[in-house]
C-alpha atoms as a PDB file:
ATOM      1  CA  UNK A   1       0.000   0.000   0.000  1.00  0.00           C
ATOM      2  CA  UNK A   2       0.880   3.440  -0.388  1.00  0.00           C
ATOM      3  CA  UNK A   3      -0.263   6.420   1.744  1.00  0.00           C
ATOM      4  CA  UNK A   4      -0.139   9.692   0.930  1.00  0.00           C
ATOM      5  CA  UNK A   5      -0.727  12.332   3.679  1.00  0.00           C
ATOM      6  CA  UNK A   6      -1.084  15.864   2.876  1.00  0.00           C
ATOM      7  CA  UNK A   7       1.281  16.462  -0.115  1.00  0.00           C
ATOM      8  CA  UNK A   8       2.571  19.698  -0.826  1.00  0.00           C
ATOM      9  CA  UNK A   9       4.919  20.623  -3.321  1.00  0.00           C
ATOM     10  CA  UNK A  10       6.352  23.739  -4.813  1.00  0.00           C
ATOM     11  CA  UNK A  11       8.587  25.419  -7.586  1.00  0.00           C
ATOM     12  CA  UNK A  12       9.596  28.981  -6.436  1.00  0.00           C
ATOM     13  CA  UNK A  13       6.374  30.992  -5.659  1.00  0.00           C
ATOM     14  CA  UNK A  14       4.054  28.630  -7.428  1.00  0.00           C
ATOM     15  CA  UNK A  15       2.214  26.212  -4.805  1.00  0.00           C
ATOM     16  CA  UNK A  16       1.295  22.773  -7.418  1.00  0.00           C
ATOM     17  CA  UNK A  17      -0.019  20.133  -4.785  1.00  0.00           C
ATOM     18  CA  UNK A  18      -1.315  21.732  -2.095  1.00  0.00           C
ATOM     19  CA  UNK A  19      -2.368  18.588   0.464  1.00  0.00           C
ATOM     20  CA  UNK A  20      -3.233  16.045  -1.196  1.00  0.00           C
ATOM     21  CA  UNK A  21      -3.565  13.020   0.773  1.00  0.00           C
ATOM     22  CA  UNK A  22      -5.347   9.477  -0.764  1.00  0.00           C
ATOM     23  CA  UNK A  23      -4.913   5.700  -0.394  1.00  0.00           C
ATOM     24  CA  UNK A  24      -3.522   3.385  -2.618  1.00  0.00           C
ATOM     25  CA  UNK A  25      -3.676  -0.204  -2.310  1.00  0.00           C
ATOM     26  CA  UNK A  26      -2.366  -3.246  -4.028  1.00  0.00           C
ATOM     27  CA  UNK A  27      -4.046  -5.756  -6.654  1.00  0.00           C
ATOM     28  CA  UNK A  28      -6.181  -2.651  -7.452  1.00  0.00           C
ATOM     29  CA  UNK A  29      -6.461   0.037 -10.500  1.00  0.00           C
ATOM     30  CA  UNK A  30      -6.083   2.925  -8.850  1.00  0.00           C
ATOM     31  CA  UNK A  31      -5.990   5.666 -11.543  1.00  0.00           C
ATOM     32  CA  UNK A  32      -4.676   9.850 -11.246  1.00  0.00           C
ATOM     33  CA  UNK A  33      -6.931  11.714 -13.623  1.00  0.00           C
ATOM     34  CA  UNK A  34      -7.432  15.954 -14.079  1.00  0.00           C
ATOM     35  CA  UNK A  35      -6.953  18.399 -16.875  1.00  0.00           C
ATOM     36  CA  UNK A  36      -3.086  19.830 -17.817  1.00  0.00           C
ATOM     37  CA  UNK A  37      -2.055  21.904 -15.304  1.00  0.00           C
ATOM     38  CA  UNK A  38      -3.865  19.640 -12.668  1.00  0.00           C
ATOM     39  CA  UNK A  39      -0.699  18.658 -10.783  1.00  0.00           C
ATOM     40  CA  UNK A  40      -1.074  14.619 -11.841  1.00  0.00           C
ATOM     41  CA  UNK A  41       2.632  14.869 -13.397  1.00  0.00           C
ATOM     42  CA  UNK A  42       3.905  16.618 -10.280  1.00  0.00           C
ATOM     43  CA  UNK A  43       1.849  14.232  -8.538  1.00  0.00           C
ATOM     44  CA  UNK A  44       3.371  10.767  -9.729  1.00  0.00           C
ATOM     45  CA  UNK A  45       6.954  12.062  -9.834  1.00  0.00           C
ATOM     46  CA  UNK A  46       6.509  12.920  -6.304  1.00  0.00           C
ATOM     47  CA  UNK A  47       5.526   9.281  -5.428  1.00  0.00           C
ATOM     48  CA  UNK A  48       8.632   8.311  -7.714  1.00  0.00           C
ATOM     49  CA  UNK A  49      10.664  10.489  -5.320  1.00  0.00           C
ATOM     50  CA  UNK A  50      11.941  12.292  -8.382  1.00  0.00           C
ATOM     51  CA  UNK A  51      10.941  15.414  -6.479  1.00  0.00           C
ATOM     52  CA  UNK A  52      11.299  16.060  -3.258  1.00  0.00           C
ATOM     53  CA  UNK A  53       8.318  16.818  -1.439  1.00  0.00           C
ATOM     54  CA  UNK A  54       7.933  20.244   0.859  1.00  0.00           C
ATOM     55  CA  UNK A  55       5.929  18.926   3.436  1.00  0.00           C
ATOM     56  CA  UNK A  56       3.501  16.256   4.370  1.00  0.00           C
ATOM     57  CA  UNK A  57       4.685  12.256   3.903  1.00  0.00           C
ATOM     58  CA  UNK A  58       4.741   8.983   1.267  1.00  0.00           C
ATOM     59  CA  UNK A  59       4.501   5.780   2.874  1.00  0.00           C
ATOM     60  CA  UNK A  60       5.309   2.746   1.179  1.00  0.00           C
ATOM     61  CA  UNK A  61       4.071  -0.260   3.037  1.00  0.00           C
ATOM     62  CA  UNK A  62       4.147   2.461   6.143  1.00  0.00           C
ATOM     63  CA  UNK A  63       7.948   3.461   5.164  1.00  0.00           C
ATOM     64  CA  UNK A  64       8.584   7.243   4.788  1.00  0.00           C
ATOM     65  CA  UNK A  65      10.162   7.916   1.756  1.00  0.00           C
ATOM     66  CA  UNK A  66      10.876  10.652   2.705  1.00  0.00           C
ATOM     67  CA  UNK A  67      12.471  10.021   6.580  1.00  0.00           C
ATOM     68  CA  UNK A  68      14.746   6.994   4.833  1.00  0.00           C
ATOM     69  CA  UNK A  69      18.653   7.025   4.496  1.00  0.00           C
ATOM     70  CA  UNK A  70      20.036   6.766   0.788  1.00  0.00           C
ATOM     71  CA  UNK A  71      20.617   2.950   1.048  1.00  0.00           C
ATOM     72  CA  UNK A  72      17.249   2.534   2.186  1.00  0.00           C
ATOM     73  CA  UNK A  73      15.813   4.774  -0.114  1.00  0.00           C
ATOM     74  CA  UNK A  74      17.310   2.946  -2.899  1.00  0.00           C
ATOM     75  CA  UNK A  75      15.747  -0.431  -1.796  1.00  0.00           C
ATOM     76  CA  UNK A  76      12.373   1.201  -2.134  1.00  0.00           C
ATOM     77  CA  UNK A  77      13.131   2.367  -5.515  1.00  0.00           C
ATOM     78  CA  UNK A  78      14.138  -0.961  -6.031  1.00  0.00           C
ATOM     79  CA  UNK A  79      10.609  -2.144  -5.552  1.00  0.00           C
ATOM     80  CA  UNK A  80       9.050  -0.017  -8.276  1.00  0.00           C
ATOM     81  CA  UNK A  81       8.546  -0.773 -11.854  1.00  0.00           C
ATOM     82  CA  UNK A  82       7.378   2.197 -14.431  1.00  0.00           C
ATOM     83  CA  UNK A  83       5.752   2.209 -18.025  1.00  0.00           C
ATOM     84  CA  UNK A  84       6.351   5.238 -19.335  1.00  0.00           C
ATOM     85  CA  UNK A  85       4.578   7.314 -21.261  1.00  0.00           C
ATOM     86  CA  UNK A  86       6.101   6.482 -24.677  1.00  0.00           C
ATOM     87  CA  UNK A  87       7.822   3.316 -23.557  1.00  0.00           C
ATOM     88  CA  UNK A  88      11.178   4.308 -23.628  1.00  0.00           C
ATOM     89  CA  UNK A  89      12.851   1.816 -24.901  1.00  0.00           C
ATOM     90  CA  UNK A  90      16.425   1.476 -25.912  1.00  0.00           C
ATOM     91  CA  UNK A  91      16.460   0.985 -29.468  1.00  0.00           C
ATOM     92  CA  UNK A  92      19.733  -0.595 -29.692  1.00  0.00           C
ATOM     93  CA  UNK A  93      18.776  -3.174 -27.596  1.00  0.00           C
ATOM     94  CA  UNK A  94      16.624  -6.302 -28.421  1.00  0.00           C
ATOM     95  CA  UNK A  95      13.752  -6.813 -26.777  1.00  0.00           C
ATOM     96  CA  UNK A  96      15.144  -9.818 -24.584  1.00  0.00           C
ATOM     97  CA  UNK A  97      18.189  -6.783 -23.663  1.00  0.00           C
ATOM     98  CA  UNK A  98      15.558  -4.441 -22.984  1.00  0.00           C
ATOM     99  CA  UNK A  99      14.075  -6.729 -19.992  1.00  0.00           C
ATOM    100  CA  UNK A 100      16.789  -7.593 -19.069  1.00  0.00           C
ATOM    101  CA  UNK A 101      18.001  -4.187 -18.323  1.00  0.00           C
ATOM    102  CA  UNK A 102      17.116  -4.190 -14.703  1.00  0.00           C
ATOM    103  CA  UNK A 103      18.092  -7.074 -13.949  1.00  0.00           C
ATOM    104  CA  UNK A 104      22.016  -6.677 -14.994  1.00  0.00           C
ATOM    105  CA  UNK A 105      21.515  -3.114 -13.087  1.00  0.00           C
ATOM    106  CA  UNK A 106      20.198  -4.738  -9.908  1.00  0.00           C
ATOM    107  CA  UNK A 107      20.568  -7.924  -9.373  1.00  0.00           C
ATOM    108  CA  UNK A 108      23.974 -10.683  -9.497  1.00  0.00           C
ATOM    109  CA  UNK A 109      21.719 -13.695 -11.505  1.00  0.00           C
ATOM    110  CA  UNK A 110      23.491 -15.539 -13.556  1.00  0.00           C
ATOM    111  CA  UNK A 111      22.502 -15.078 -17.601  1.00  0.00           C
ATOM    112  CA  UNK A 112      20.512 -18.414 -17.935  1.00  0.00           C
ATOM    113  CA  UNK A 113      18.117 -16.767 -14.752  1.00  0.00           C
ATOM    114  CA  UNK A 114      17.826 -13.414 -16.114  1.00  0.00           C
ATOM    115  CA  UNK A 115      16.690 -15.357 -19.680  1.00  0.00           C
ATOM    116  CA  UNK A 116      14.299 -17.241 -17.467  1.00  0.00           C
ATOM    117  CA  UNK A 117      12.656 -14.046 -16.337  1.00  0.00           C
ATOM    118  CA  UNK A 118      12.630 -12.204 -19.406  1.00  0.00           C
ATOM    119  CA  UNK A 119      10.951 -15.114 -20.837  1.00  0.00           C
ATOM    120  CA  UNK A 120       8.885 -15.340 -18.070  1.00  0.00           C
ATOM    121  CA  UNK A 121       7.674 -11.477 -18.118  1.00  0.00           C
ATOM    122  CA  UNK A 122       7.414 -12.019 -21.942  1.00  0.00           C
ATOM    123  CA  UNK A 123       5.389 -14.979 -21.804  1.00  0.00           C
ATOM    124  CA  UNK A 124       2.986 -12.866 -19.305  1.00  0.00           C
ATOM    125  CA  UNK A 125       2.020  -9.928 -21.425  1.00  0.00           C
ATOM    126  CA  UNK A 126       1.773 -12.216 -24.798  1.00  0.00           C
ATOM    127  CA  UNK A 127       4.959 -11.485 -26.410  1.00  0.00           C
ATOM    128  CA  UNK A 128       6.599 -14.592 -26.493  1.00  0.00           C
ATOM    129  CA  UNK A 129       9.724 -15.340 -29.320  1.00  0.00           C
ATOM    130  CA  UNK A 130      10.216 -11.815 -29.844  1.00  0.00           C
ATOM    131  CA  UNK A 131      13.668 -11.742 -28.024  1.00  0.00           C
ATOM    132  CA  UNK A 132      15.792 -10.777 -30.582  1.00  0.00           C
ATOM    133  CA  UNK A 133      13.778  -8.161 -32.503  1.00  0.00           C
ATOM    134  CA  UNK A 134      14.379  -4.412 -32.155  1.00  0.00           C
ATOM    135  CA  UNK A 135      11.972  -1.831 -30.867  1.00  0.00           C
ATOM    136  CA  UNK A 136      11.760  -0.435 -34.319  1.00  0.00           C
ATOM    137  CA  UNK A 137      10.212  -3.757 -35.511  1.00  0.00           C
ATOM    138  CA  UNK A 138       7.257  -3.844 -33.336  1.00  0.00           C
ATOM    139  CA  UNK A 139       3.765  -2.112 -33.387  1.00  0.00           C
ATOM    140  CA  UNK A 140       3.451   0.453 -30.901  1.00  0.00           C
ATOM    141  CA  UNK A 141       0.960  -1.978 -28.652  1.00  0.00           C
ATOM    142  CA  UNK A 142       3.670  -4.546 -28.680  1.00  0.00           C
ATOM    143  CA  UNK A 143       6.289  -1.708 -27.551  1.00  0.00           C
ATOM    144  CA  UNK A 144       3.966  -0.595 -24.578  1.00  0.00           C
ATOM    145  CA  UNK A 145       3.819  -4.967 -23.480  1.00  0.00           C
ATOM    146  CA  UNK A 146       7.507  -4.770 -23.789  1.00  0.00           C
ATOM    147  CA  UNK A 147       7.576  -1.728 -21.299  1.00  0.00           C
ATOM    148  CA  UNK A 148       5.379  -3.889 -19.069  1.00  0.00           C
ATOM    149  CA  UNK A 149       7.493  -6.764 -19.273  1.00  0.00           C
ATOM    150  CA  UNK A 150      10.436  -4.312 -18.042  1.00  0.00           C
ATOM    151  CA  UNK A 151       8.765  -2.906 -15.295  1.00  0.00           C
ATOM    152  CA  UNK A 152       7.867  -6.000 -13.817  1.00  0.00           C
ATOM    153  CA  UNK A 153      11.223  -7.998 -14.633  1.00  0.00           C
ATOM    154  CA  UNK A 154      12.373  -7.058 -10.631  1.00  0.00           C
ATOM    155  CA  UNK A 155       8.916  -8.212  -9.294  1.00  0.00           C
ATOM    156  CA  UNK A 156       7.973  -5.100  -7.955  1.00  0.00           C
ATOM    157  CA  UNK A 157       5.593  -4.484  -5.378  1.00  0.00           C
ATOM    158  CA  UNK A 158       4.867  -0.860  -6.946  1.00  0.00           C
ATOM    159  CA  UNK A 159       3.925   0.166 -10.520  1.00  0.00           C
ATOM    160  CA  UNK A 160       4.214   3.670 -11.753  1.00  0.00           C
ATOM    161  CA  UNK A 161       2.276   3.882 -15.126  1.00  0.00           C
ATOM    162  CA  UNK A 162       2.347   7.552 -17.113  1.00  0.00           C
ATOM    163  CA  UNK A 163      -0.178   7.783 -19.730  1.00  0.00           C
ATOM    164  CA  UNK A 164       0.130   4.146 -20.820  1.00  0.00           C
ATOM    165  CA  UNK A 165      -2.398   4.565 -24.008  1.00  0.00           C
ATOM    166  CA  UNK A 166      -0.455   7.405 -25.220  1.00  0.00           C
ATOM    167  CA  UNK A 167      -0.356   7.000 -29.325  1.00  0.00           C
ATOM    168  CA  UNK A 168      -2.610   3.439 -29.150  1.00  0.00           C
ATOM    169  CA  UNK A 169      -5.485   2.716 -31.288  1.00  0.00           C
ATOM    170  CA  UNK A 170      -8.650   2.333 -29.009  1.00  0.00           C
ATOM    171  CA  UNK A 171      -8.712  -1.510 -29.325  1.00  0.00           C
ATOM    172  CA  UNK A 172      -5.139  -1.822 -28.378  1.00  0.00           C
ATOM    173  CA  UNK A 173      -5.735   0.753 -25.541  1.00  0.00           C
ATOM    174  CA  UNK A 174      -8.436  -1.673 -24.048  1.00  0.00           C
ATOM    175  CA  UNK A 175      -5.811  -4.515 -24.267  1.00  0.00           C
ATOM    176  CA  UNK A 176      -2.854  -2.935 -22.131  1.00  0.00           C
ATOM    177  CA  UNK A 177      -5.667  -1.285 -19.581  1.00  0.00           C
ATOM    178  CA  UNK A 178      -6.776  -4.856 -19.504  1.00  0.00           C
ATOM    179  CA  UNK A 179      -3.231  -6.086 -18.893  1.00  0.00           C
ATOM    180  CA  UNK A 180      -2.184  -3.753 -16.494  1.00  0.00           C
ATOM    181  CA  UNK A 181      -5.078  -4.318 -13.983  1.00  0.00           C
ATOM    182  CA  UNK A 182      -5.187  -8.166 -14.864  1.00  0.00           C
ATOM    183  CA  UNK A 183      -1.301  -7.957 -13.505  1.00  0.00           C
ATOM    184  CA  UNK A 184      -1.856  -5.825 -10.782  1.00  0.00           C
ATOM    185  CA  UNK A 185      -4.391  -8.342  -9.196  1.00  0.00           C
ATOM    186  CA  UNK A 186      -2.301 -11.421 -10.556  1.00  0.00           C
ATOM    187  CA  UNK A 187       0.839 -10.490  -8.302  1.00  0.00           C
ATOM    188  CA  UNK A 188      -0.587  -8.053  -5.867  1.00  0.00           C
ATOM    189  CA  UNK A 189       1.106  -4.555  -7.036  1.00  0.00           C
ATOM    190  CA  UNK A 190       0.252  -1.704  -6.093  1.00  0.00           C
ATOM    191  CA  UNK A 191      -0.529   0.139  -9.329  1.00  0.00           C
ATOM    192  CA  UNK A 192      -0.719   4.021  -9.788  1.00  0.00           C
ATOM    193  CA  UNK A 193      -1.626   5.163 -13.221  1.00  0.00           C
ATOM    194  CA  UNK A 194      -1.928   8.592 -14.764  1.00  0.00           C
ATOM    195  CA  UNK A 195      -4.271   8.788 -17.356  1.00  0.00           C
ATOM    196  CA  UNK A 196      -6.220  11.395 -19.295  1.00  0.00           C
ATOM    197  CA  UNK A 197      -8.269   8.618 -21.269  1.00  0.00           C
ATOM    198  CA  UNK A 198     -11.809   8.511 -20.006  1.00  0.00           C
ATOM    199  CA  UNK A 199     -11.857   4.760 -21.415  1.00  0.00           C
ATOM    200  CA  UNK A 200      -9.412   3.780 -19.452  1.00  0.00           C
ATOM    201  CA  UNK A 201     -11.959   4.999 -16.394  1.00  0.00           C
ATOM    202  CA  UNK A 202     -14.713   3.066 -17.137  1.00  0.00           C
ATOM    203  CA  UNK A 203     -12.544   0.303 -18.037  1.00  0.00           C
ATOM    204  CA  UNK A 204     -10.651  -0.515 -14.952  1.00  0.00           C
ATOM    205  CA  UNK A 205     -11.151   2.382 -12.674  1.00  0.00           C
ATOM    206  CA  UNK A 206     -10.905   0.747  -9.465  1.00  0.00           C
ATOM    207  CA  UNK A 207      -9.900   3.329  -7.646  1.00  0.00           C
ATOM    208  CA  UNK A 208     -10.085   6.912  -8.917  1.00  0.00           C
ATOM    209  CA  UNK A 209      -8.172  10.527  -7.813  1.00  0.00           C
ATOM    210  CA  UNK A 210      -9.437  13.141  -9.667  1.00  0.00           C
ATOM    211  CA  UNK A 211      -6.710  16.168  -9.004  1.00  0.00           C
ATOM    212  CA  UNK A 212      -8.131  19.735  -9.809  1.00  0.00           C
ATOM    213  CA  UNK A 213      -5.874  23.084  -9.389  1.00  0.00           C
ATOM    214  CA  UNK A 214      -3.450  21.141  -7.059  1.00  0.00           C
ATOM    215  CA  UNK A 215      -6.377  20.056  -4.777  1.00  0.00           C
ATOM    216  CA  UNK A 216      -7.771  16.162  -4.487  1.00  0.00           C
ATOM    217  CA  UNK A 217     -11.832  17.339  -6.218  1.00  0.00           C
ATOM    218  CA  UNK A 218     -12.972  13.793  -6.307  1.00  0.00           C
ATOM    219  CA  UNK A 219     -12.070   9.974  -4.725  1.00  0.00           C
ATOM    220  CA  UNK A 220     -14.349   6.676  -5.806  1.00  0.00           C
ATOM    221  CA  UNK A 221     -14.043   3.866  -8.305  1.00  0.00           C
ATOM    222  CA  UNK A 222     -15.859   3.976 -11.503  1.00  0.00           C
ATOM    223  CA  UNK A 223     -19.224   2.763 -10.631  1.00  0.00           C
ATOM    224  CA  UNK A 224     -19.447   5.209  -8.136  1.00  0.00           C
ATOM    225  CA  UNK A 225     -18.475   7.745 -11.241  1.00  0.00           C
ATOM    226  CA  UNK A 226     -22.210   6.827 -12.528  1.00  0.00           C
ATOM    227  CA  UNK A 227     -24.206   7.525  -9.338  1.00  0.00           C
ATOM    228  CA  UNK A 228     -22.427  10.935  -8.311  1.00  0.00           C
ATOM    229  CA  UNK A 229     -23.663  14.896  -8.286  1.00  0.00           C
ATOM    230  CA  UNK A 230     -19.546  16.414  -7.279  1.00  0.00           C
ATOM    231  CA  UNK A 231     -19.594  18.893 -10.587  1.00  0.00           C
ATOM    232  CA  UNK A 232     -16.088  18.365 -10.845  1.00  0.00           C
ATOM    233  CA  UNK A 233     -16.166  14.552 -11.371  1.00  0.00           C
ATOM    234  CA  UNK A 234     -18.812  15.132 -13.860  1.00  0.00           C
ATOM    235  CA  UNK A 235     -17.982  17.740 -15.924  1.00  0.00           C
ATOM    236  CA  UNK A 236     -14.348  16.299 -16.474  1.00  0.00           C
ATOM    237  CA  UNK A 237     -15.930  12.859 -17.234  1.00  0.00           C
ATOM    238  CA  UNK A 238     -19.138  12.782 -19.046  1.00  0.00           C
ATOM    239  CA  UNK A 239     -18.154  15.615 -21.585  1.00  0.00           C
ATOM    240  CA  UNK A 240     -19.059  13.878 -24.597  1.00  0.00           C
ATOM    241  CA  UNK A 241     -22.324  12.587 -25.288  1.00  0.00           C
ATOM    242  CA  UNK A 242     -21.546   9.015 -25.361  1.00  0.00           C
ATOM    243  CA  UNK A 243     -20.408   9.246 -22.141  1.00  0.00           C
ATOM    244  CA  UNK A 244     -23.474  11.358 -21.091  1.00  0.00           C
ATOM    245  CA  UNK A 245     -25.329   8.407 -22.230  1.00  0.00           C
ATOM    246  CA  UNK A 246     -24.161   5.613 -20.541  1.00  0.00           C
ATOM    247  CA  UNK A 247     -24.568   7.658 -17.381  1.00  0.00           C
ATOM    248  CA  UNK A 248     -28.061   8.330 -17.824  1.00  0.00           C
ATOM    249  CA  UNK A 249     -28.598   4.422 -18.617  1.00  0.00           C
ATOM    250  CA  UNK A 250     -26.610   3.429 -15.349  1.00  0.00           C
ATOM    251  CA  UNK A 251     -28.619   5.551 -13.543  1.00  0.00           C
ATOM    252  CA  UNK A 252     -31.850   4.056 -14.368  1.00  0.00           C
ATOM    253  CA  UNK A 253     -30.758   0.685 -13.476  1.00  0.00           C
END
């Protein structure tokens, strides 16, 4: 689990999070959503410890990210896996080098284990005898399972996901959401995910922080999305009229 208590962060005279605190716990979805300029970038990186916070505290399993020395702020970091937002993969690397990246960073297997695992994590999001192909040889939604397969090479107990769908088609969007959460449950992560795509929402939306001019507006899962009357939820949600649809059916029910 990860706890955040009253988050504040700022650059020079500009206050971005401004208390934020929210729950998030493992084998769910739990999903960051809010306009630019919300303070979900800030936000994540915060939780990544790429920024130091100004006040309040980020537990992980109820350490304090912020109260640890370097070595044991390392070992937490060690524990998190992230997909980012446009994969990031090394292109001079094969795929099997790409998962295996972490592995040779962080951990003294020898070669024929770290092939085991990187044909393990391939095997798990449906990629299996691509090894020695390049990124620039695969669709972008076998890129994105690649960048899954990499964040969980290390068996992390925390996964950071940034924009995820970024640059999918909507089928192949559906897939990784589906992946992702299907993971996330499978091994018991805790799994934070920024996302701007309302599909994504009502997909797996277990858990939902909607962030709003630095401020937490709205906290529920995606069924309760259906059944609430906060404005802010609503507006940033059912803007289109599909959307406006299916909530007007749910509601009936």
């Amino acid at each position: 689990m990860i706890e955040v208590r009253e988050l504040r962060k700022s650059f020079g005279a500009q206050e971005v999070l401004k208390g934020i605190s929210a729950n998030f716990e493992p084998g769910k979805a739990n999903l960051i959503i809010g306009q630019s300029g919300s303070g979900k970038t800030v936000f994540l990186k915060s939780l990544l410890g790429l920024y130091p916070i100004d006040s309040g505290s980020i537990l992980f399993d109820e350490r304090d990210l912020d109260a640890l020395d370097r070595k044991e702020r390392q070992s937490v970091r060690q524990e998190m896996g992230m997909v980012f937002q446009y994969s990031a993969l090394f292109d001079s690397l094969t795929v099997e080098e790409n998962v295996m990246f972490p592995l040779n960073m962080f951990t003294e297997q020898t070669l024929g284990e770290k092939k085991d695992r990187v044909d393990f994590c391939l095997k798990r999001v449906n990629l299996e005898g691509v090894n020695a192909k390049f990124p620039a040889e695969l669709s972008g939604g076998m890129k994105k399972r690649v960048a899954i397969a990499r964040a969980i090479a290390l068996n992390p107990r925390y996964l950071f996901c940034d924009e995820p769908n970024s640059g999918l088609d909507p089928r192949t969007a559906v897939v990784i959401d589906n992946l992702i959460k299907e993971i996330a449950e499978e091994f018991n992560i805790t799994t934070v995910i920024n996302t701007h795509d309302m599909n994504s929402v009502m997909e797996i939306g277990d858990h939902i922080v909607l962030l709003k001019d630095g401020l937490k507006a709205w906290e529920g899962s995606r069924h309760d999305i259906f059944h609430t009357e906060q404005p802010d939820i609503v507006d940033f949600v059912f803007t289109s009229e599909l959307f406006k649809t299916i909530r007007k059916a749910n509601r009936a029910e």
